[in-house]
Protein backbone atom coordinates (compact mmCIF):
# COMPACT_ATOMS: atom_id res chain seq x y z
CA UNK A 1 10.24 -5.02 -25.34
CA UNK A 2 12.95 -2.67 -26.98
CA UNK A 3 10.24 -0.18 -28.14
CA UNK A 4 8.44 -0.26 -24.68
CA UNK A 5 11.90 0.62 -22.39
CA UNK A 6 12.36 3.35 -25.45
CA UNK A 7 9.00 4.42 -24.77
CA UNK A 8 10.00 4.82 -20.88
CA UNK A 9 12.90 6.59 -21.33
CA UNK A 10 11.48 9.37 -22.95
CA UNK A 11 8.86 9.32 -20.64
CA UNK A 12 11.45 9.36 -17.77
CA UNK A 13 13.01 12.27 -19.53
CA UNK A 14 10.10 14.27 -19.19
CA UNK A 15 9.21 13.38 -16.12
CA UNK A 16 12.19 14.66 -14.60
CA UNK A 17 11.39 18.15 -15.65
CA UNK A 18 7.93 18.12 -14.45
CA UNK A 19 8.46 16.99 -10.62
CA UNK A 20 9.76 17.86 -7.37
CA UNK A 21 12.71 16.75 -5.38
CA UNK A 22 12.37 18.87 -2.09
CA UNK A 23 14.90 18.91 0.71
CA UNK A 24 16.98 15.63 0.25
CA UNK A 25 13.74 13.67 0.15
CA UNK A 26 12.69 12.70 -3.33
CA UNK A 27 9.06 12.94 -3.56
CA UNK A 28 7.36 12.51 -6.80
CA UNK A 29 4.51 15.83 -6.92
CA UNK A 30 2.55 17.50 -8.85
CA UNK A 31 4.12 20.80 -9.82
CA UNK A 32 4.12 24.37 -7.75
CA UNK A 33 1.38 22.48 -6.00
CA UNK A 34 3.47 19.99 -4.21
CA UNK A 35 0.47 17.35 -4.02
CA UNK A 36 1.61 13.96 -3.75
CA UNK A 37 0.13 10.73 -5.09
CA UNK A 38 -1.86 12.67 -7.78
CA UNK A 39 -3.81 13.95 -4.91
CA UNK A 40 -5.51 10.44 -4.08
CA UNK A 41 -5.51 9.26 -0.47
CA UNK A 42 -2.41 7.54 0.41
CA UNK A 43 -4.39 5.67 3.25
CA UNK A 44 -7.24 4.36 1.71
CA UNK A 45 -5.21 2.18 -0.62
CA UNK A 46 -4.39 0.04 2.57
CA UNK A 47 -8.29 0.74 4.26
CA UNK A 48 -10.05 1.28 1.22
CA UNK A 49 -8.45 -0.69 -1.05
CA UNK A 50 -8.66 0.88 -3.85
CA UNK A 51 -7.53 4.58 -5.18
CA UNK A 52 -10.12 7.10 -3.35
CA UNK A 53 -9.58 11.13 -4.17
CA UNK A 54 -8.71 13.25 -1.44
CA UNK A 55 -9.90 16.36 -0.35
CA UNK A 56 -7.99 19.72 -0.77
CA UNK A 57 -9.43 20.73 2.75
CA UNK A 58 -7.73 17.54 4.35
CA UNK A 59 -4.06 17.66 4.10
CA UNK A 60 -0.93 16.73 5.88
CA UNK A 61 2.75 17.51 4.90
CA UNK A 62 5.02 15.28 5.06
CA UNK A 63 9.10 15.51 3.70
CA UNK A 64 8.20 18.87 1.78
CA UNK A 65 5.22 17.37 -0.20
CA UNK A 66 1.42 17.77 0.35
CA UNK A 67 -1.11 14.66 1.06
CA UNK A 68 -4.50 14.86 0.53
CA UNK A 69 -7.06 12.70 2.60
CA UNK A 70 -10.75 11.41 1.86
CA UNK A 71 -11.09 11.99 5.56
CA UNK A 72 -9.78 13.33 9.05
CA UNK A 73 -9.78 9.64 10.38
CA UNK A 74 -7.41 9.11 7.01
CA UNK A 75 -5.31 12.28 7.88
CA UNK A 76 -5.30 11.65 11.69
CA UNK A 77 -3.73 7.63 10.93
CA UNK A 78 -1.31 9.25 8.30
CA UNK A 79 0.18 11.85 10.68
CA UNK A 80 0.66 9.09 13.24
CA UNK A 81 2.66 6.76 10.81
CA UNK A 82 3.62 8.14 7.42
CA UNK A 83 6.11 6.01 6.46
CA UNK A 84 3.32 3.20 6.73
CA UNK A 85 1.25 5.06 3.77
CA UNK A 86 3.53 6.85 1.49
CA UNK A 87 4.21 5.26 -1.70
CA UNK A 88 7.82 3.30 -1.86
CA UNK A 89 10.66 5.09 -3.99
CA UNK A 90 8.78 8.42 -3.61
CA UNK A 91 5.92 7.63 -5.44
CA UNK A 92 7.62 6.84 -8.55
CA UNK A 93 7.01 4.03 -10.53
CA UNK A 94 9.28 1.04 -8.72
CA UNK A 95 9.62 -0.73 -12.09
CA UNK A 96 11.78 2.82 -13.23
CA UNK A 97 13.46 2.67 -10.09
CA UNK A 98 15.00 -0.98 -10.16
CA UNK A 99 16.26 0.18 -13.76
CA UNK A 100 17.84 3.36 -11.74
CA UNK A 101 15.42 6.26 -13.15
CA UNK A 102 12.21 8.02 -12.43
CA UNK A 103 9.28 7.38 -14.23
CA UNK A 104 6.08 9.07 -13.27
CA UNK A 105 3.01 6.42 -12.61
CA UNK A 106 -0.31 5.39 -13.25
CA UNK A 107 -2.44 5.43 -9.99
CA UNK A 108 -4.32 2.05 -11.50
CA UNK A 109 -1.29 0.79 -11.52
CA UNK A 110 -1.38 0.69 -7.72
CA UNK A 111 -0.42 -2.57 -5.11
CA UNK A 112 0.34 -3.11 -1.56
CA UNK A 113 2.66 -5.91 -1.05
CA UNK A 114 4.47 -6.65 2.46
CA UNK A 115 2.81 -3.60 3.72
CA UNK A 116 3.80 -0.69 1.54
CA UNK A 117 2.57 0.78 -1.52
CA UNK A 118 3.51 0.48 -4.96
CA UNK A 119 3.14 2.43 -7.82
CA UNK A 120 4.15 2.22 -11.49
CA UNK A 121 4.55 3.96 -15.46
CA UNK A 122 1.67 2.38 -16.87
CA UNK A 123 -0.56 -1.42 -16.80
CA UNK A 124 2.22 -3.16 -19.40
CA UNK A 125 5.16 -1.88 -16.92
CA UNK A 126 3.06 -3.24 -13.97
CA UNK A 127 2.63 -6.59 -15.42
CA UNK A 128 6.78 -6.60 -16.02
CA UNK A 129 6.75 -5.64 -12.14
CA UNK A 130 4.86 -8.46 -11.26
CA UNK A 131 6.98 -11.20 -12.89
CA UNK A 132 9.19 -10.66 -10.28
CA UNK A 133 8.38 -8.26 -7.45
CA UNK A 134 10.82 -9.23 -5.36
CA UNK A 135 13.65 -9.02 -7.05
CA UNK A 136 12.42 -5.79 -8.92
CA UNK A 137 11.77 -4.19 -5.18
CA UNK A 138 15.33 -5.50 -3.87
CA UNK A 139 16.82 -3.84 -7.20
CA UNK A 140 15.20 -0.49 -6.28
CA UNK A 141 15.94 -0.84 -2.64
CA UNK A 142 19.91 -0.86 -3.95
CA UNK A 143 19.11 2.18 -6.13
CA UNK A 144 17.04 4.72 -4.56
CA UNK A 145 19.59 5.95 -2.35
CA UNK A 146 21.64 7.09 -5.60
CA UNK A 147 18.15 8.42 -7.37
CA UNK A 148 17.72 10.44 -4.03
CA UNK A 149 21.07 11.69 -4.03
CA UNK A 150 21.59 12.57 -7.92
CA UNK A 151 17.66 14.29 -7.90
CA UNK A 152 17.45 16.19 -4.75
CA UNK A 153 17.17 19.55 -4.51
């Protein structure tokens, strides 16, 4: 267990180099590019239920970062409710963000629980995640608004 959080750290260290925070909202994105969720539909993981590509010529904007959408019926339910669809804790892993830092994620990784998305670092974090979600979740809840605050632009 040691040499997997030592493994995260570093990870976490370089993560915070290569993303975003834009305008007080801490969104985890993909370089000058500003796509979100590694460019996969943030809707169809609820619809679909599974991880579905978007496409570049279906977009919506949402707290300074770009969302791509497998279709307009995708984009058109996003505009109406984003909060609904956007991953929780930016779209960084939650696992990173109960331990107060920002780890970039694994789309496989993905689960809706209560509603709202879920992503995390990698499978093994995901399975730590899931021996207690709840408590994990409530533990990220308390430290996201300090994450936000410290990693804002």
């Amino acid at each position: 267990m040691k040499r997997l959080l030592s493994f995260v750290a570093t990870i976490a260290a370089a993560v915070l180099f290569a993303t975003t925070a834009v305008a007080g909202d801490l969104v985890n994105v993909a370089g000058a590019s500003g796509i979100a969720v590694s460019g996969y539909d943030p809707v169809a993981f609820f619809t679909d239920g599974k991880p579905t590509p978007g496409d570049p010529g279906v977009t919506s904007t949402y707290k300074g970062a770009n969302y791509l959408f497998a279709s307009k019926a995708h984009k058109t339910q996003f505009d109406a409710n984003p909060e609904k669809y956007v991953p929780q804790f930016g779209g960084y892993c939650a696992y990173g963000a109960a331990l107060g830092a920002l780890f970039p994620v694994d789309i496989s990784t993905w689960q809706v629980r209560n509603g709202k998305l879920y992503l995390n670092l990698n499978p093994a974090i995901s399975a730590e995640f899931n021996k207690d979600p709840v408590g994990f979740i409530a533990k990220a809840e308390k430290k996201w608004p300090g994450l936000e605050k410290k990693y804002s632009k």
